[in-house]
N, C-alpha and C. Protein backbone atom coordinates (compact mmCIF):
# COMPACT_ATOMS: atom_id res chain seq x y z
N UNK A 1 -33.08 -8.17 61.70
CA UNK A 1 -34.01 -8.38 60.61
C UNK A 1 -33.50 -7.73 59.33
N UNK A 2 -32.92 -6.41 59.46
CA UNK A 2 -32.29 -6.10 57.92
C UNK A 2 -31.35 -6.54 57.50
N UNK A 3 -30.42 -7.81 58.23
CA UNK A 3 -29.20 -8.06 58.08
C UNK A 3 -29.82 -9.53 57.30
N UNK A 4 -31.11 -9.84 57.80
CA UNK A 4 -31.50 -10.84 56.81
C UNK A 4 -32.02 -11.05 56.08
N UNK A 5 -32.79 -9.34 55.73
CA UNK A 5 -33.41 -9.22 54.50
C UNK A 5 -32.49 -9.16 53.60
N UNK A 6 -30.93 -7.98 53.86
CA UNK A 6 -29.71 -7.76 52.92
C UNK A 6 -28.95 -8.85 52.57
N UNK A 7 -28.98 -10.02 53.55
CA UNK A 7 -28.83 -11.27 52.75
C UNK A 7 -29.53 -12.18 51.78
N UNK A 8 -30.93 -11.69 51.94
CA UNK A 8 -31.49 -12.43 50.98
C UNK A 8 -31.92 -11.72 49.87
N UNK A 9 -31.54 -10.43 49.84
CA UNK A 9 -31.53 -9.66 48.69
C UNK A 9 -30.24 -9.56 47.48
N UNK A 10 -29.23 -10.09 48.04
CA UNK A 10 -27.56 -10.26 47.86
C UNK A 10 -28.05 -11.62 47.46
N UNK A 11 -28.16 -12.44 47.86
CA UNK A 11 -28.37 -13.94 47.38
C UNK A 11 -29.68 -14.16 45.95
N UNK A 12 -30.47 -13.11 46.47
CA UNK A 12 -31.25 -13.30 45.48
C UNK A 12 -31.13 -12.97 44.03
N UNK A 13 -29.96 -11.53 44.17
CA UNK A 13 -29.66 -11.10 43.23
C UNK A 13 -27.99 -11.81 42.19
N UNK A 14 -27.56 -12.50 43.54
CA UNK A 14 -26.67 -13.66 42.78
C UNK A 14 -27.50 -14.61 42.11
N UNK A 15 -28.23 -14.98 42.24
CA UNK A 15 -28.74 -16.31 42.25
C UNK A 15 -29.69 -15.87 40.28
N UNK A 16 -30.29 -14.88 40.42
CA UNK A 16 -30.91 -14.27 38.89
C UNK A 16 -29.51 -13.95 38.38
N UNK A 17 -28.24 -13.70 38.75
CA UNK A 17 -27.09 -13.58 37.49
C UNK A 17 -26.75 -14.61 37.35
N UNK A 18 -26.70 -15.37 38.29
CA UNK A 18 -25.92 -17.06 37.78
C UNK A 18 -27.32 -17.22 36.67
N UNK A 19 -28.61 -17.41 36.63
CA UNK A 19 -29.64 -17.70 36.15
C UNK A 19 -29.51 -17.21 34.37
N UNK A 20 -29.14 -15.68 34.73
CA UNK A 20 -28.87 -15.03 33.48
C UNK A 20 -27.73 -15.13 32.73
N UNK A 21 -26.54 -15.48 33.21
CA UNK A 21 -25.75 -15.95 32.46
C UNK A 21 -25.61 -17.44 31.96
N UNK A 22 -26.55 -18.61 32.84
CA UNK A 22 -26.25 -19.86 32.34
C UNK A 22 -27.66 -19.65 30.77
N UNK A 23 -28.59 -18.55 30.59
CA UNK A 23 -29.23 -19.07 29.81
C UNK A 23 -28.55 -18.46 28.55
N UNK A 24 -27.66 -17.32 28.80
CA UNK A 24 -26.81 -17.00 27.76
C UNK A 24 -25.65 -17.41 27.07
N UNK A 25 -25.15 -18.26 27.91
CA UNK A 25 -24.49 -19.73 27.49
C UNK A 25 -24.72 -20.35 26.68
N UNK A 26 -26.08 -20.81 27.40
CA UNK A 26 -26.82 -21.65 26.74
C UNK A 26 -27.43 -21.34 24.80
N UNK A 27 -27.94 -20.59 24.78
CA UNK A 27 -28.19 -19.62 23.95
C UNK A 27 -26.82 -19.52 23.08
N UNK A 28 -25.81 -19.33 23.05
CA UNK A 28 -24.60 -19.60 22.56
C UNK A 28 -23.91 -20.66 22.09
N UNK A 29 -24.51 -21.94 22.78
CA UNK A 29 -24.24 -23.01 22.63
C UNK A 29 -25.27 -23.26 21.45
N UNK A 30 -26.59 -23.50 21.50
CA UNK A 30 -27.54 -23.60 20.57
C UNK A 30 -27.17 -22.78 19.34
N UNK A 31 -27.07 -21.61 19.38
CA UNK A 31 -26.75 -20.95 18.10
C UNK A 31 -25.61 -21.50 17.32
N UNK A 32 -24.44 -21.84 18.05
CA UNK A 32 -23.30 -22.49 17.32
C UNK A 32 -23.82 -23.96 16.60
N UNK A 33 -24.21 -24.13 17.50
CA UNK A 33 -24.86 -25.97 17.08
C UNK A 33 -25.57 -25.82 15.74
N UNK A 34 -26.24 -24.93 15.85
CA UNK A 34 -27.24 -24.50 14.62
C UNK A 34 -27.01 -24.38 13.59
N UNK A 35 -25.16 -23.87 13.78
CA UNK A 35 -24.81 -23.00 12.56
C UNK A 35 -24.82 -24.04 10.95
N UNK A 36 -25.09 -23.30 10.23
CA UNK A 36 -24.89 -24.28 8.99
C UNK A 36 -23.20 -24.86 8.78
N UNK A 37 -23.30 -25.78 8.07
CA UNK A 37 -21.81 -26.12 8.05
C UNK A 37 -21.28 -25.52 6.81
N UNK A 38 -20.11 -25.70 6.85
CA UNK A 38 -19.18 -24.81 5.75
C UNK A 38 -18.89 -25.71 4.59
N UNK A 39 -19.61 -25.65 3.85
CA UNK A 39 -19.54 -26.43 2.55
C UNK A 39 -18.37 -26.17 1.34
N UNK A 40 -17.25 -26.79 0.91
CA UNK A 40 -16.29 -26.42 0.39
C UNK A 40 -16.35 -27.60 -0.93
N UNK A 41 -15.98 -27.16 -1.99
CA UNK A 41 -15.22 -27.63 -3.19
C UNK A 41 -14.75 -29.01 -2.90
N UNK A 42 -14.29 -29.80 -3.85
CA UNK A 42 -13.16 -30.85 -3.69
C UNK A 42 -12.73 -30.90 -5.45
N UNK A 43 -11.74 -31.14 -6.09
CA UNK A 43 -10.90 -30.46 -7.25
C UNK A 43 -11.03 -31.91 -7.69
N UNK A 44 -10.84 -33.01 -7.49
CA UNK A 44 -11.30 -34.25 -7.66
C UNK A 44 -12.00 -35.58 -7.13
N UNK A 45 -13.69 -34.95 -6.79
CA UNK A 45 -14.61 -35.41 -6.58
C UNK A 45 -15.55 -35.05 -7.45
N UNK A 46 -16.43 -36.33 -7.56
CA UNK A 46 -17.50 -37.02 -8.73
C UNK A 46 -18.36 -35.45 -9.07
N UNK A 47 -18.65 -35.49 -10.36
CA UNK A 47 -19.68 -34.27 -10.32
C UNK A 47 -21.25 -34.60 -9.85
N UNK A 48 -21.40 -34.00 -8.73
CA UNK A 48 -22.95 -33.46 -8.37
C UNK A 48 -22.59 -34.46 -6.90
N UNK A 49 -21.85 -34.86 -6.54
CA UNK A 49 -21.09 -34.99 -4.59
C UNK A 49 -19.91 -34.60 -4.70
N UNK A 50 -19.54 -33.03 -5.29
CA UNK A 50 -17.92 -32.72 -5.32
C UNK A 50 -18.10 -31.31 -4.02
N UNK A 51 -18.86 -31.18 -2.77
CA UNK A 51 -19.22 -30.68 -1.83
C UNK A 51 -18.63 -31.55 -0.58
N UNK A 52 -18.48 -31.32 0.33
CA UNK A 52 -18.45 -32.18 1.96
C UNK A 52 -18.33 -30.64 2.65
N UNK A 53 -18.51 -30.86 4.22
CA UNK A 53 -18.74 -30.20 5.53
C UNK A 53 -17.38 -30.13 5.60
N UNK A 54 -16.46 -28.85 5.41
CA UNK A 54 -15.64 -28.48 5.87
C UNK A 54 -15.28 -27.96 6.96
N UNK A 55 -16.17 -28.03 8.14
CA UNK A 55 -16.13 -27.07 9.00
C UNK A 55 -14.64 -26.84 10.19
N UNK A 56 -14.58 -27.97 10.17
CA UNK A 56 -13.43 -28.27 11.07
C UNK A 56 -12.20 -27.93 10.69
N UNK A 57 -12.35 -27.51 9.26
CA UNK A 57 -10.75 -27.25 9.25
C UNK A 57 -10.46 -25.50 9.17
N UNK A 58 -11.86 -24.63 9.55
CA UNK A 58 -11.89 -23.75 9.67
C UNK A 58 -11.80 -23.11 10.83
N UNK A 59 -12.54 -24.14 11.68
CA UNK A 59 -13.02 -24.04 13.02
C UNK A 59 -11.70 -23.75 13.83
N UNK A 60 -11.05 -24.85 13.37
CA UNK A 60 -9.40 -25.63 14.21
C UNK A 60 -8.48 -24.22 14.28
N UNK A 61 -8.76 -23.01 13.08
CA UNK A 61 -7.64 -21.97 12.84
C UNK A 61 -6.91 -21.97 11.90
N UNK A 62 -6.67 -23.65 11.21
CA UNK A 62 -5.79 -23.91 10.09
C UNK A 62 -5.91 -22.68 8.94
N UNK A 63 -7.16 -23.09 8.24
CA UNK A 63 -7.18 -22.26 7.24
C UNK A 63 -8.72 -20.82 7.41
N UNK A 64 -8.48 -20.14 6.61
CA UNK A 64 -9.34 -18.40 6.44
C UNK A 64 -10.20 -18.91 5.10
N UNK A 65 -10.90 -18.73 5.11
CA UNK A 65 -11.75 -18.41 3.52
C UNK A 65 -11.57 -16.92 3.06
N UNK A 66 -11.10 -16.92 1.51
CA UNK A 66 -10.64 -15.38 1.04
C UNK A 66 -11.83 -15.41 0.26
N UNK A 67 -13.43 -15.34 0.65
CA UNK A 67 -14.15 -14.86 -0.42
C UNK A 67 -15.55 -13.67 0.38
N UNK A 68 -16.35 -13.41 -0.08
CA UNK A 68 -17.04 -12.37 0.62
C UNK A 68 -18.13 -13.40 1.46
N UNK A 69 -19.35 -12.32 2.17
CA UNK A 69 -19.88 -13.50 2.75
C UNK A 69 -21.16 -14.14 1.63
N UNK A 70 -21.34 -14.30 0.80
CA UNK A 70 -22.35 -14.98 -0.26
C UNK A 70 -22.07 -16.45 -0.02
N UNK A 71 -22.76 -17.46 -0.03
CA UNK A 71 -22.51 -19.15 0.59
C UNK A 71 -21.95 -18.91 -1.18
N UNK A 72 -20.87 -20.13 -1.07
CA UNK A 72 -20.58 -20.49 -2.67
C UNK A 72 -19.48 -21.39 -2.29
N UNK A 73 -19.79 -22.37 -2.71
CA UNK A 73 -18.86 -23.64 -2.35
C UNK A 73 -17.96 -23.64 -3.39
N UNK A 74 -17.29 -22.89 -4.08
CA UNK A 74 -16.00 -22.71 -4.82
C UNK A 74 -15.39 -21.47 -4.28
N UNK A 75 -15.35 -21.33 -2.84
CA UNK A 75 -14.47 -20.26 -2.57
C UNK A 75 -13.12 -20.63 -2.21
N UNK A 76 -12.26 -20.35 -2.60
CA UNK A 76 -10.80 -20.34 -1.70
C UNK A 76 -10.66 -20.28 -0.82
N UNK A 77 -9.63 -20.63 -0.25
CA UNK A 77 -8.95 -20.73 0.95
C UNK A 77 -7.43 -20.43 0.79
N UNK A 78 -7.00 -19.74 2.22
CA UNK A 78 -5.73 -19.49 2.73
C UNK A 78 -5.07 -20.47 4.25
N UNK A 79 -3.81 -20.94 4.06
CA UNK A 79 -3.51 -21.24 5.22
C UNK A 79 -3.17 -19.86 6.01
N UNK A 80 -3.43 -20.17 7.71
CA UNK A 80 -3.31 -18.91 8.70
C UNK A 80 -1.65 -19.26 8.55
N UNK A 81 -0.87 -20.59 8.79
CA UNK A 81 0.56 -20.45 9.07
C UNK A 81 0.89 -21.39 7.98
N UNK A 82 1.21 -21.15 7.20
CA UNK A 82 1.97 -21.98 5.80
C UNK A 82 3.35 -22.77 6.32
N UNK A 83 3.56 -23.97 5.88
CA UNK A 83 4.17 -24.35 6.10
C UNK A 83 5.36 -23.59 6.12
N UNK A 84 6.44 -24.11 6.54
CA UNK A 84 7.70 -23.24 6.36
C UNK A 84 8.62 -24.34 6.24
N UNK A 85 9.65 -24.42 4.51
CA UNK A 85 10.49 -25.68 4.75
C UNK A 85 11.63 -25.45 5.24
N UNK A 86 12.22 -26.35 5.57
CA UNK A 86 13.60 -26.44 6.04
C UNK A 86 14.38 -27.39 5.26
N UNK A 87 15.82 -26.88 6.16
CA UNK A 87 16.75 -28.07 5.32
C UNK A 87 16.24 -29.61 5.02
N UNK A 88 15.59 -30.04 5.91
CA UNK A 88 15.31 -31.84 5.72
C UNK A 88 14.12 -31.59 4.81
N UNK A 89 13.52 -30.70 4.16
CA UNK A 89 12.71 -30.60 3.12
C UNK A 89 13.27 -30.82 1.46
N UNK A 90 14.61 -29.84 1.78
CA UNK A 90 15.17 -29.44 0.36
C UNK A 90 15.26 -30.81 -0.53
N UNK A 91 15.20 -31.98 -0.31
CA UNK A 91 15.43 -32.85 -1.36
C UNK A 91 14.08 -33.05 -2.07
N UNK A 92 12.73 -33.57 -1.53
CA UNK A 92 11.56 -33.10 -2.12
C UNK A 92 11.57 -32.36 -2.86
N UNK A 93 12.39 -30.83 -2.56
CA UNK A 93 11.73 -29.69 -3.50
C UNK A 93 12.68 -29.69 -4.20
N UNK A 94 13.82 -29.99 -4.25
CA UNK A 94 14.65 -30.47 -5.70
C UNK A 94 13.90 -31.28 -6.58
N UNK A 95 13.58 -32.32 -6.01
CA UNK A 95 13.45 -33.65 -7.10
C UNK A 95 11.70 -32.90 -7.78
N UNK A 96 10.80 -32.32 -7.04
CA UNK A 96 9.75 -31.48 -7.44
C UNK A 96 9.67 -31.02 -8.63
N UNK A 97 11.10 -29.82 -7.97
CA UNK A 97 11.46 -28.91 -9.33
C UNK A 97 12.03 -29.59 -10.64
N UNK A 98 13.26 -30.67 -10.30
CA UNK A 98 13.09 -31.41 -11.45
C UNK A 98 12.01 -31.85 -12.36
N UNK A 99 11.12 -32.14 -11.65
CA UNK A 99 9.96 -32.49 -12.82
C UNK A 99 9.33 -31.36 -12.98
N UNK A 100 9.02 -30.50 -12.20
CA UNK A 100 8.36 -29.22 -12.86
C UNK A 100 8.97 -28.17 -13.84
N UNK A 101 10.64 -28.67 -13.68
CA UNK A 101 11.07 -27.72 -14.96
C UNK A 101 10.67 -28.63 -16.15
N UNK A 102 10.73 -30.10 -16.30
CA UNK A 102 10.72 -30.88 -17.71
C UNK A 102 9.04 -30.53 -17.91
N UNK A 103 7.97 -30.57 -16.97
CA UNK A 103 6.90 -30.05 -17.60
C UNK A 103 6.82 -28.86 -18.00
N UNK A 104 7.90 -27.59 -17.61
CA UNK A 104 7.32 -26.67 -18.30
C UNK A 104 8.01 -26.18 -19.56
N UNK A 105 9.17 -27.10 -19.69
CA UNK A 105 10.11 -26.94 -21.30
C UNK A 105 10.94 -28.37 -21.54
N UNK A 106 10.74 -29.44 -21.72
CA UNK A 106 10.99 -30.71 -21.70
C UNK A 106 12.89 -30.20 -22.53
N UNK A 107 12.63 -29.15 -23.14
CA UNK A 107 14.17 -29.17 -23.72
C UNK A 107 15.15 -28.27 -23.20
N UNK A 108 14.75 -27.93 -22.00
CA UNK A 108 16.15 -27.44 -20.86
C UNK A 108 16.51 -28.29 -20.38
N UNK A 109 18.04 -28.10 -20.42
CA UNK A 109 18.91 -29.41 -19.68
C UNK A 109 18.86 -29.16 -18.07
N UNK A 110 18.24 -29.90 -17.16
CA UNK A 110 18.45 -29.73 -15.90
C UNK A 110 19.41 -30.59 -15.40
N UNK A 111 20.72 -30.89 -16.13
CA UNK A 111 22.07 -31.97 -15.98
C UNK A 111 22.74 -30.43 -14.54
N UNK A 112 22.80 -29.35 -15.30
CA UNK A 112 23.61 -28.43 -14.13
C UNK A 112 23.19 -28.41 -12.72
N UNK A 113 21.62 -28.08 -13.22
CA UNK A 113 20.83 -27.98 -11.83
C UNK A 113 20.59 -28.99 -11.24
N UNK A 114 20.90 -30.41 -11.63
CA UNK A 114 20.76 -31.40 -10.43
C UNK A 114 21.54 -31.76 -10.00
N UNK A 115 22.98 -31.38 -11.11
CA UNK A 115 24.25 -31.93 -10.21
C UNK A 115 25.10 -30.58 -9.35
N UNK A 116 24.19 -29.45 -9.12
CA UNK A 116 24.50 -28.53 -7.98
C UNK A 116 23.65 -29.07 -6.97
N UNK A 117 22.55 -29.63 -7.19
CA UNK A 117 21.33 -29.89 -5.99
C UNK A 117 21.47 -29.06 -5.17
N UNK A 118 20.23 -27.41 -5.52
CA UNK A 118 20.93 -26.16 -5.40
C UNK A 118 19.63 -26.14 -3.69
N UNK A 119 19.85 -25.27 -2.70
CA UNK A 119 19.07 -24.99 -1.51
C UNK A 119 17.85 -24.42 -2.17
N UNK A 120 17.00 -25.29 -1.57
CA UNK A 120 15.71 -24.37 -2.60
C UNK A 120 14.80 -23.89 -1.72
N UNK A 121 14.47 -24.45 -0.30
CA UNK A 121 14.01 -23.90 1.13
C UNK A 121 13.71 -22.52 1.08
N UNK A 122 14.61 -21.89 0.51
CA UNK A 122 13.98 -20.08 0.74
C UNK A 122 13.89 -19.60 -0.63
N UNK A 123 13.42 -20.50 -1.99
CA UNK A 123 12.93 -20.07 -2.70
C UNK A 123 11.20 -20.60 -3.29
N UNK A 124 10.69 -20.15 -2.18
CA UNK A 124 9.04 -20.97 -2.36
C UNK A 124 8.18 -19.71 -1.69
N UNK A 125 7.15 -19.29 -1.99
CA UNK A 125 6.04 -18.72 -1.47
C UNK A 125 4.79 -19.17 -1.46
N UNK A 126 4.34 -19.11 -0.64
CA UNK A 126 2.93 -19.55 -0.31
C UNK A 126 2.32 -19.14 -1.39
N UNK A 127 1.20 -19.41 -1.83
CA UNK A 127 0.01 -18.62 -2.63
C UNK A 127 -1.76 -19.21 -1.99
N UNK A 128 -1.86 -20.01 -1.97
CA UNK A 128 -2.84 -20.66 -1.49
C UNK A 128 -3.73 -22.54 -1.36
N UNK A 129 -4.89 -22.42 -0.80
CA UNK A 129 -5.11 -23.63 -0.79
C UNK A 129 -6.31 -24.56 -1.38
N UNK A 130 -6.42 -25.64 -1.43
CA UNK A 130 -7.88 -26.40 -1.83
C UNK A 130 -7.77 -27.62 -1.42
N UNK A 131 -8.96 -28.16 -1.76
CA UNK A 131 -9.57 -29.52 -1.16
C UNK A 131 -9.21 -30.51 -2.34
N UNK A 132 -8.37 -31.16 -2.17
CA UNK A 132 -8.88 -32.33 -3.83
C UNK A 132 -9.27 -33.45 -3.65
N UNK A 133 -9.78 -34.41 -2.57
CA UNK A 133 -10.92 -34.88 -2.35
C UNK A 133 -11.70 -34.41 -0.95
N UNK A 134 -12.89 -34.70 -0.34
CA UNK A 134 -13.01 -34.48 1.64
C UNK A 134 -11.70 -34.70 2.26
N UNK A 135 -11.15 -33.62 3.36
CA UNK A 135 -11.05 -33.75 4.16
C UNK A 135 -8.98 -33.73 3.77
N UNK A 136 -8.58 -33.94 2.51
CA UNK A 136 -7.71 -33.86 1.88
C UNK A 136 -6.50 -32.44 1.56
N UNK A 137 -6.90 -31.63 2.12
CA UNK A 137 -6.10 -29.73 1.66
C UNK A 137 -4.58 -29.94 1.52
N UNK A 138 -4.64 -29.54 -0.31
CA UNK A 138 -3.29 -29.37 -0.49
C UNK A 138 -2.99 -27.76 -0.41
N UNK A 139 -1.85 -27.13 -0.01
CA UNK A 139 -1.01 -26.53 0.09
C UNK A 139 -0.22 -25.81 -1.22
N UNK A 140 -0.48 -24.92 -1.56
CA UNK A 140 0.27 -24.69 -3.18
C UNK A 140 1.06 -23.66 -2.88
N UNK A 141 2.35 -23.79 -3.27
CA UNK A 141 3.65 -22.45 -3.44
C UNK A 141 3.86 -22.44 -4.94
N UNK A 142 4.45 -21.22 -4.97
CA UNK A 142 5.31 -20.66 -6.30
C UNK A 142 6.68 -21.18 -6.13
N UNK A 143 7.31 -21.70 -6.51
CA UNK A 143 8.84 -22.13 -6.85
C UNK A 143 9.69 -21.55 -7.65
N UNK A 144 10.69 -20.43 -7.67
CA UNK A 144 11.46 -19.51 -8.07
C UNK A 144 12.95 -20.00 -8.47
N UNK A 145 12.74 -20.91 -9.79
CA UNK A 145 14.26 -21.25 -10.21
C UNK A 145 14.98 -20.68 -11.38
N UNK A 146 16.40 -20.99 -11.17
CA UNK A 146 17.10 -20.26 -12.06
C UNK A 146 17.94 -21.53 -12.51
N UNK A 147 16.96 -21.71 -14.33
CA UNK A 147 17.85 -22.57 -14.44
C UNK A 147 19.22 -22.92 -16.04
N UNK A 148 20.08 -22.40 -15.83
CA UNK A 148 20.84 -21.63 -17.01
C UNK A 148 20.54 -19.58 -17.26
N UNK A 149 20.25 -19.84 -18.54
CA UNK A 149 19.72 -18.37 -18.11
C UNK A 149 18.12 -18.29 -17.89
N UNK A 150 17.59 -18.95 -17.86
CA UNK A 150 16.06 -19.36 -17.66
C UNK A 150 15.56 -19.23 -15.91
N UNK A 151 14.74 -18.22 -16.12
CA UNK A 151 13.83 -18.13 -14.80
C UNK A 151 12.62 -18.89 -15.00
N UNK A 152 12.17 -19.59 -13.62
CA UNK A 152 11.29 -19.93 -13.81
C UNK A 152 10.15 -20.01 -12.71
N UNK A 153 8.62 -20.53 -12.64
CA UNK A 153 8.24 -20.11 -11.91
C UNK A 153 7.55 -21.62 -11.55
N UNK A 154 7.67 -22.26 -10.72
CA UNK A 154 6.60 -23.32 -10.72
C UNK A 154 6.07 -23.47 -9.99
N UNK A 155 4.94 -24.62 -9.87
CA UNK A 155 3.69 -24.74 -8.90
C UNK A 155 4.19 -25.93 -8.01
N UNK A 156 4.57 -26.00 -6.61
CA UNK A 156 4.65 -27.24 -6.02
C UNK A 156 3.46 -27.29 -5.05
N UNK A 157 3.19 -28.29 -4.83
CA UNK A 157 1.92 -28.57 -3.80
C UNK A 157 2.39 -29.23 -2.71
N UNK A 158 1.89 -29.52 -1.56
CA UNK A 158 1.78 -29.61 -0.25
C UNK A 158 0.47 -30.51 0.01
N UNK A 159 0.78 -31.61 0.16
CA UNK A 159 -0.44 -32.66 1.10
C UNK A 159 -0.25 -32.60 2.16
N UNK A 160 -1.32 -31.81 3.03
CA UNK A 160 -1.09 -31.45 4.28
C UNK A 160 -1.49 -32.65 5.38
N UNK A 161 -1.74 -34.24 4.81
CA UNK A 161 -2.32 -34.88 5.81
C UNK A 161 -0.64 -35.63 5.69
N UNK A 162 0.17 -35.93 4.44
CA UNK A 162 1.06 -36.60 4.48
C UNK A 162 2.71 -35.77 4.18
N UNK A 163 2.57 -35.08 3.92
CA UNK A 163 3.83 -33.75 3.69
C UNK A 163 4.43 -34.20 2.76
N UNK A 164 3.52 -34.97 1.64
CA UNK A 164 4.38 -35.29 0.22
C UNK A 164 4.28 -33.64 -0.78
N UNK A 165 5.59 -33.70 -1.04
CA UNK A 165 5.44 -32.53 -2.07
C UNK A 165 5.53 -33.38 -3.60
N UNK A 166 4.68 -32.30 -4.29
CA UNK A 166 3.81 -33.10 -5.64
C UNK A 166 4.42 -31.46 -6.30
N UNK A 167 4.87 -31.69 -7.64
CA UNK A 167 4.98 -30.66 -8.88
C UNK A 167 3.77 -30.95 -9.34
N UNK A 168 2.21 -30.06 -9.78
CA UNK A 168 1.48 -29.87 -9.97
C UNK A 168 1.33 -29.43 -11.17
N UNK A 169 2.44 -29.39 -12.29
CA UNK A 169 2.05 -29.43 -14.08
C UNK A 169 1.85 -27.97 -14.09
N UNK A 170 2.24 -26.90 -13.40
CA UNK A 170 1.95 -25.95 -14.06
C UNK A 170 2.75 -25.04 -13.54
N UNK A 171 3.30 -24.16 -14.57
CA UNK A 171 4.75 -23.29 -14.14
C UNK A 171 4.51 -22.39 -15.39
N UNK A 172 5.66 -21.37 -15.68
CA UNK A 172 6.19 -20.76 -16.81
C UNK A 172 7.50 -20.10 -16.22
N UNK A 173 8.29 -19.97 -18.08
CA UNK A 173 9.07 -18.65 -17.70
C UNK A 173 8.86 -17.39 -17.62
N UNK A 174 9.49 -17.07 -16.90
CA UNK A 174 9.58 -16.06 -16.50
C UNK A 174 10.66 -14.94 -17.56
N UNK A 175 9.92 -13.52 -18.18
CA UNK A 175 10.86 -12.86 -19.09
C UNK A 175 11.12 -10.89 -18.41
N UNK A 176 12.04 -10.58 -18.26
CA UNK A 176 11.93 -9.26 -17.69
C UNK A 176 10.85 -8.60 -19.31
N UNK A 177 10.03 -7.75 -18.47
CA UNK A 177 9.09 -6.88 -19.14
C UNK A 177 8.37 -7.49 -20.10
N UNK A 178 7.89 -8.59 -19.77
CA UNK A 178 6.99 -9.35 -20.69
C UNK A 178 5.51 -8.61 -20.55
N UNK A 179 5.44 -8.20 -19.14
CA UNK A 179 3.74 -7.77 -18.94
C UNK A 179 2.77 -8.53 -18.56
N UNK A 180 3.18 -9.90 -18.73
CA UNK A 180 2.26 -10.87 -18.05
C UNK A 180 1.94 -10.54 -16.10
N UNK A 181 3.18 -10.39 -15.86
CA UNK A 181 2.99 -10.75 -14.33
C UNK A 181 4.21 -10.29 -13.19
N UNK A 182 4.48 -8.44 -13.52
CA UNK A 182 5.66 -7.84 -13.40
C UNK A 182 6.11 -8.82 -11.98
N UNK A 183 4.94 -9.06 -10.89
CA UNK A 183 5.23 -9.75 -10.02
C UNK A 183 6.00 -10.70 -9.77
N UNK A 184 6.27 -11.18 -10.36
CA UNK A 184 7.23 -12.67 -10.46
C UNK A 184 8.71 -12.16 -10.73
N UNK A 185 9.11 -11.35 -11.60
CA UNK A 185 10.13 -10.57 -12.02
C UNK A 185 10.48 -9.97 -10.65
N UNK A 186 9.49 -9.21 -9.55
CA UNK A 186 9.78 -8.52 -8.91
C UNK A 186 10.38 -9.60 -7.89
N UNK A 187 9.88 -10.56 -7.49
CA UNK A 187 10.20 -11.51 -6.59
C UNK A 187 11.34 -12.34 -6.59
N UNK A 188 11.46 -12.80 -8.12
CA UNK A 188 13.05 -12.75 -8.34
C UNK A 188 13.88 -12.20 -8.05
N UNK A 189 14.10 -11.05 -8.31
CA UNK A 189 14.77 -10.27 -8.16
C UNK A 189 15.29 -9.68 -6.32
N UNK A 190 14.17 -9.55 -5.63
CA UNK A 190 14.65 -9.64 -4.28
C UNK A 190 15.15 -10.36 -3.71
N UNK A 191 15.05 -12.36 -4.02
CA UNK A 191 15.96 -13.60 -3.84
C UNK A 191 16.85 -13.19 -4.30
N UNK A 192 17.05 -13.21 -5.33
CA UNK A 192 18.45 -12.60 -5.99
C UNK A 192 19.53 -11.94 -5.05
N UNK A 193 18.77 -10.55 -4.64
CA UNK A 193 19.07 -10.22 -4.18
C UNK A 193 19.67 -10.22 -2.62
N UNK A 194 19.18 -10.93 -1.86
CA UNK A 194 19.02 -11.30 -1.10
C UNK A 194 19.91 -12.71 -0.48
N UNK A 195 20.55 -13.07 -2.11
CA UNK A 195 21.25 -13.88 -1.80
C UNK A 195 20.62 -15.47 -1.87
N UNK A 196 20.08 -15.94 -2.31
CA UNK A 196 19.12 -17.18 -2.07
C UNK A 196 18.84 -18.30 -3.11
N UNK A 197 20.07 -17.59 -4.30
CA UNK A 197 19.92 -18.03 -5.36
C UNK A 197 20.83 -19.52 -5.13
């Protein structure tokens, strides 16, 4: 008789944890379902529907939101793993930089720099990302060229659904101790260094 009460006390007490953990599951499941969706920006969508449900591309791991927790659908975003180019990239980011040097001084000769068609793969840094219509996240790097005695800094973008790289109209030179942005100077200078030029 106690060998079948201790079984049905053992069973009974399995039987309330399976109980207690499927409603905490459950409970987990509902709360996620619940959650509001992640409402993000789009950089060229109509004004007053320039919003969509971003959630999925947060969800997936791709990208982090860099803003505090306040809801505000103009927050930024970071990719978790940025692209990384390689050699079968470098012609994109030549022909890129070609146009991003003529937008940012139409009267530098880029005759030297296209007929070196110089490795440009390890001169790009990430900076960050956005939406420019639903569902659309481009990809934006800094571009670090040297072209004559002219440094420069430009913006290439990244369409992450099609891997077209786009020069995005906006760059400058770069001047040692200008004060604008010692950063850029500094970053130069370690390619440089580094050999990458």
């Amino acid at each position: 008789m106690t060998n079948v009460v201790a079984r049905f006390s053992h069973a009974g007490l399995l039987g309330a944890l399976l109980i207690t953990t499927s409603i905490f599951i459950t409970s987990l499941y509902s709360r996620e379902g619940a959650a509001a969706p992640l409402m993000m920006h789009c950089s060229n969508c109509e004004k007053g529907d320039d919003t969509f449900d971003a959630t999925k591309w947060f969800s997936s791991g791709m990208y982090r939101l860099e803003t505090d927790i306040v809801p505000n659908p103009m927050r930024s975003m970071t990719r978790i793993h940025p692209v990384v180019f390689t050699a079968k990239d470098n012609d994109k980011l030549v022909e890129a930089a070609l146009r991003g040097i003529i937008d940012v001084d139409s009267s530098l000769d880029t005759r030297t720099f296209e007929s070196q068609w110089p490795l440009l793969t390890r001169r790009v840094r990430y900076t960050y990302s956005f939406f420019v219509v639903p569902d659309e996240p481009k990809d934006l790097y800094d571009m670090y060229l040297q072209v004559g005695k002219h440094k420069l800094v430009i913006v290439i973008g990244l369409d992450v659904n099609t891997g077209e790289v786009t020069a995005e109209y906006e760059g400058r030179v770069i001047r040692e101790n200008d004060g604008n942005d010692p950063a850029y100077w500094d970053t130069f200078e370690a390619m440089d260094n580094a050999g990458t030029r």
